[in-house]
N, C-alpha and C. Protein backbone atom coordinates (compact mmCIF):
# COMPACT_ATOMS: atom_id res chain seq x y z
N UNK A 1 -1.32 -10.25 5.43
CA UNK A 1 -0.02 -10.56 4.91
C UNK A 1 0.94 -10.69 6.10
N UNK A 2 1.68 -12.04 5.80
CA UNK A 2 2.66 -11.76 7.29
C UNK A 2 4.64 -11.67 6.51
N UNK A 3 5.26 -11.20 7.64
CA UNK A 3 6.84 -11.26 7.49
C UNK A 3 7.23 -12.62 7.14
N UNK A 4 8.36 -12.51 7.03
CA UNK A 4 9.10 -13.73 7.23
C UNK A 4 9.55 -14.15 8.41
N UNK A 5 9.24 -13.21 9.57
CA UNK A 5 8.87 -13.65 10.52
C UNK A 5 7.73 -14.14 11.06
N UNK A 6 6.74 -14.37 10.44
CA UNK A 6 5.51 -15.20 10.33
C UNK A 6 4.61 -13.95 11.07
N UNK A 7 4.73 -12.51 11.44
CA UNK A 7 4.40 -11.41 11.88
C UNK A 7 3.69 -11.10 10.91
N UNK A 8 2.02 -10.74 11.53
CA UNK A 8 1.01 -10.10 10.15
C UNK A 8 0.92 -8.89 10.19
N UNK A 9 1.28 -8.18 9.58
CA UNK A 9 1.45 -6.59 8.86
C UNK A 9 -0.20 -6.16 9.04
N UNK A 10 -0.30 -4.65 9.04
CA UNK A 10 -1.53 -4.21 9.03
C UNK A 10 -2.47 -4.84 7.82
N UNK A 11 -3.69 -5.00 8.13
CA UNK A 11 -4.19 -5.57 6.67
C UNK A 11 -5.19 -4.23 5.64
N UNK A 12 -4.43 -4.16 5.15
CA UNK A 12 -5.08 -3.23 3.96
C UNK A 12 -6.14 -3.96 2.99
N UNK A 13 -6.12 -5.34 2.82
CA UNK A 13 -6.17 -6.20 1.66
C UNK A 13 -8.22 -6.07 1.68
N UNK A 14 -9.10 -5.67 2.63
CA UNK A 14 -10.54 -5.19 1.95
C UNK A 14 -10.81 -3.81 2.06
N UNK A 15 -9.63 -2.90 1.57
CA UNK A 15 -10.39 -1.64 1.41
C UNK A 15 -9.94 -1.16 -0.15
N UNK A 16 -10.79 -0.68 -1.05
CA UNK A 16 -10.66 -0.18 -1.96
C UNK A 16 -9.17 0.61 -2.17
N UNK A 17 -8.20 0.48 -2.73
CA UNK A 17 -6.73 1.24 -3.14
C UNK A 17 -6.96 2.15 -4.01
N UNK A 18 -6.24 3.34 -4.50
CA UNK A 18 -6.06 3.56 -5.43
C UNK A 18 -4.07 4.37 -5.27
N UNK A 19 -4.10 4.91 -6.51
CA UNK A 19 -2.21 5.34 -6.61
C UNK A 19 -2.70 6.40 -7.52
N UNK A 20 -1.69 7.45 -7.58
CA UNK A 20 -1.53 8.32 -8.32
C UNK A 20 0.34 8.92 -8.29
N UNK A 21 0.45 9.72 -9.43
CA UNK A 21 1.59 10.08 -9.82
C UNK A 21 1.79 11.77 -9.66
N UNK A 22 0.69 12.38 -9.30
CA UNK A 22 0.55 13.55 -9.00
C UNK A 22 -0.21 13.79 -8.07
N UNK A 23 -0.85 13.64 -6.90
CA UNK A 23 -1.71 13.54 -6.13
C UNK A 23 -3.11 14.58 -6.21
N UNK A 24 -3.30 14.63 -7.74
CA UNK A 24 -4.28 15.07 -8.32
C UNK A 24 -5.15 14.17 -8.90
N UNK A 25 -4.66 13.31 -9.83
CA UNK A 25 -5.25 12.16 -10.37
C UNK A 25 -5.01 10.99 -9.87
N UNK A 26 -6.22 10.15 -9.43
CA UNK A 26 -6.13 9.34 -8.73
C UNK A 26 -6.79 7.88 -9.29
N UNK A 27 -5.77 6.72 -9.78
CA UNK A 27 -6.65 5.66 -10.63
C UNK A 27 -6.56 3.90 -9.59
N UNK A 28 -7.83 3.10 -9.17
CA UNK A 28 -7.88 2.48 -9.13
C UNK A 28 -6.41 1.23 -8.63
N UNK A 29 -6.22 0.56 -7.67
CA UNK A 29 -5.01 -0.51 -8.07
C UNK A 29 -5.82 -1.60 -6.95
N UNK A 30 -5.69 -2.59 -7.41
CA UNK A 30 -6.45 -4.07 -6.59
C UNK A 30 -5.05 -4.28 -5.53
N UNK A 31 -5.78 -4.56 -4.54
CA UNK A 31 -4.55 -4.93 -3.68
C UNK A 31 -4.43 -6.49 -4.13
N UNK A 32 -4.30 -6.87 -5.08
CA UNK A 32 -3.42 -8.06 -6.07
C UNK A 32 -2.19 -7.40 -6.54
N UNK A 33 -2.95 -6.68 -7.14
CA UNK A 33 -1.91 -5.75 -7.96
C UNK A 33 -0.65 -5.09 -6.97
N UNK A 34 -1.45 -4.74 -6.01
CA UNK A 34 -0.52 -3.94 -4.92
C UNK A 34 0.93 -5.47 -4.47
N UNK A 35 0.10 -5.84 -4.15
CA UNK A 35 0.85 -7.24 -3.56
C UNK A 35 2.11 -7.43 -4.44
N UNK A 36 1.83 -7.91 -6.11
CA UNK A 36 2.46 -8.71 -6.75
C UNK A 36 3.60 -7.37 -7.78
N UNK A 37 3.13 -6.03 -7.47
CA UNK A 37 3.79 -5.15 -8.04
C UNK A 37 4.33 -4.15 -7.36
N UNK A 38 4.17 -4.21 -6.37
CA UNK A 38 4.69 -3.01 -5.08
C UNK A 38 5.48 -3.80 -3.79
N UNK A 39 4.49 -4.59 -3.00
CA UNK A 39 5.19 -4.74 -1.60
C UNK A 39 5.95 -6.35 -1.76
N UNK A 40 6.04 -6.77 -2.47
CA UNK A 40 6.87 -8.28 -2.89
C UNK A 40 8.08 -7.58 -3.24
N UNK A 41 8.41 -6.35 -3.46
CA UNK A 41 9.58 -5.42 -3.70
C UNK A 41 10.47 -5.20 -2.36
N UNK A 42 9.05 -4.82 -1.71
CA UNK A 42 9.91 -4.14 -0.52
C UNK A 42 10.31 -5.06 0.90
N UNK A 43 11.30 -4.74 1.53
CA UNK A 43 11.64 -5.61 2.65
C UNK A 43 10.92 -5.81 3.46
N UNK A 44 10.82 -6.09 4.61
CA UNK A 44 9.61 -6.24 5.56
C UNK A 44 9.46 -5.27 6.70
N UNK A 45 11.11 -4.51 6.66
CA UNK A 45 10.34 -2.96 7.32
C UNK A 45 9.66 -2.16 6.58
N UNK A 46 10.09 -1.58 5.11
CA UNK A 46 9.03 -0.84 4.74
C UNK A 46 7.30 -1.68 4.56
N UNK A 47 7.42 -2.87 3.89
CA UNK A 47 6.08 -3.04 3.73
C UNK A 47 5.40 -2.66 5.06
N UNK A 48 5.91 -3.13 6.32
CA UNK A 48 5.32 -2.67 7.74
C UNK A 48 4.70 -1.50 7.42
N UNK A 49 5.76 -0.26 6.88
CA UNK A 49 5.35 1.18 7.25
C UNK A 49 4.73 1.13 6.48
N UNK A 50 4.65 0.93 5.30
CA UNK A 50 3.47 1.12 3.70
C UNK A 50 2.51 0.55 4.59
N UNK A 51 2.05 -0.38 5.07
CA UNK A 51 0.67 -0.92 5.40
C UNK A 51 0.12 -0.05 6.54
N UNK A 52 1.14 0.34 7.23
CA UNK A 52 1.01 0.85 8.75
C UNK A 52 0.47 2.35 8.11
N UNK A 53 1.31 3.26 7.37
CA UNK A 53 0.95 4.34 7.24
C UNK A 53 -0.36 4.46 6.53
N UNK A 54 -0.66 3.54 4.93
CA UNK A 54 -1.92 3.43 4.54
C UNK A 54 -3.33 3.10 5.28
N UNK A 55 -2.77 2.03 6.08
CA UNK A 55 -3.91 1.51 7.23
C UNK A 55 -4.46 2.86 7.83
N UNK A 56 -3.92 4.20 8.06
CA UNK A 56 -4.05 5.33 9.04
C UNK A 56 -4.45 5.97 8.32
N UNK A 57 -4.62 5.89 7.03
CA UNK A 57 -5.63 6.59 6.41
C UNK A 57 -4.70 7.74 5.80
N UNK A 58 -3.37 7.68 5.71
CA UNK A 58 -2.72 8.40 4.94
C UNK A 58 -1.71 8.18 3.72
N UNK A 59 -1.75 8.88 2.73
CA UNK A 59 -0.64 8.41 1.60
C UNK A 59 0.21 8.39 1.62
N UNK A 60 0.62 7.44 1.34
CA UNK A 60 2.18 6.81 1.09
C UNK A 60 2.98 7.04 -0.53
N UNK A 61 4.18 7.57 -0.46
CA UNK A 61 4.82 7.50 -1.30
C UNK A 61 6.23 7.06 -1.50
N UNK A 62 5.93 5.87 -2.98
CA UNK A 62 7.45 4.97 -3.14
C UNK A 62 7.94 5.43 -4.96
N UNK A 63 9.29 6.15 -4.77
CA UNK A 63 9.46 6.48 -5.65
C UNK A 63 8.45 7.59 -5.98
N UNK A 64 8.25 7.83 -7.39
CA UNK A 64 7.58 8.91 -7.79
C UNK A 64 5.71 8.46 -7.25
N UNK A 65 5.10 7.43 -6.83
CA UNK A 65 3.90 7.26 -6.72
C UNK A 65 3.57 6.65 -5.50
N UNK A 66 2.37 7.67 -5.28
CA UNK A 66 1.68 7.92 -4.20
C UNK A 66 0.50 6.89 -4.10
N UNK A 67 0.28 5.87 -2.89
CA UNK A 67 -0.56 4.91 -2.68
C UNK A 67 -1.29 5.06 -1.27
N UNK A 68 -2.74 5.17 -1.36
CA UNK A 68 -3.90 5.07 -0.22
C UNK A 68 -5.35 4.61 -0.43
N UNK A 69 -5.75 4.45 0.68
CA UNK A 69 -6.99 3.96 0.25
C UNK A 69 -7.85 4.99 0.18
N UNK A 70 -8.88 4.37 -0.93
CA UNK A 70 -9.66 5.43 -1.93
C UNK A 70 -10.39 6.52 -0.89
N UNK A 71 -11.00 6.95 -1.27
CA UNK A 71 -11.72 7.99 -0.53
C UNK A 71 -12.95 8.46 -1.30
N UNK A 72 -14.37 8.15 -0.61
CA UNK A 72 -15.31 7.97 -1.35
C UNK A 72 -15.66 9.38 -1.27
């Protein structure tokens, strides 16, 4: 995914996602889903940090829900 500065953001887009609302239960989200319901929201500094911080293998939280990649 790049900025509108034509700058490509970390790529999250082939690793399994999932989100949760309690960081107990943890359900599934397609990075489609992520794309077209989460970071098309956000400006292009946070999406940076959302990708940057998820990419590192840690959860991110916007609003009440928490987003990382799955963990087998």
């Amino acid at each position: 995914m790049k900025d509108k500065y034509n700058i490509e953001m970390e790529d999250i887009s082939s690793f399994p996602l999932e989100q949760s609302k309690d960081f107990l239960f943890w359900e599934d989200i397609s990075y489609q889903e992520l794309l077209e319901q989460v970071l098309k929201n956000l400006d292009d500094d946070q999406a940076h940090i959302f990708c940057r911080v998820v990419r590192s293998g840690s959860p991110f939280q916007l609003k009440e829900t928490l987003y990382r990649i799955k963990h087998n």
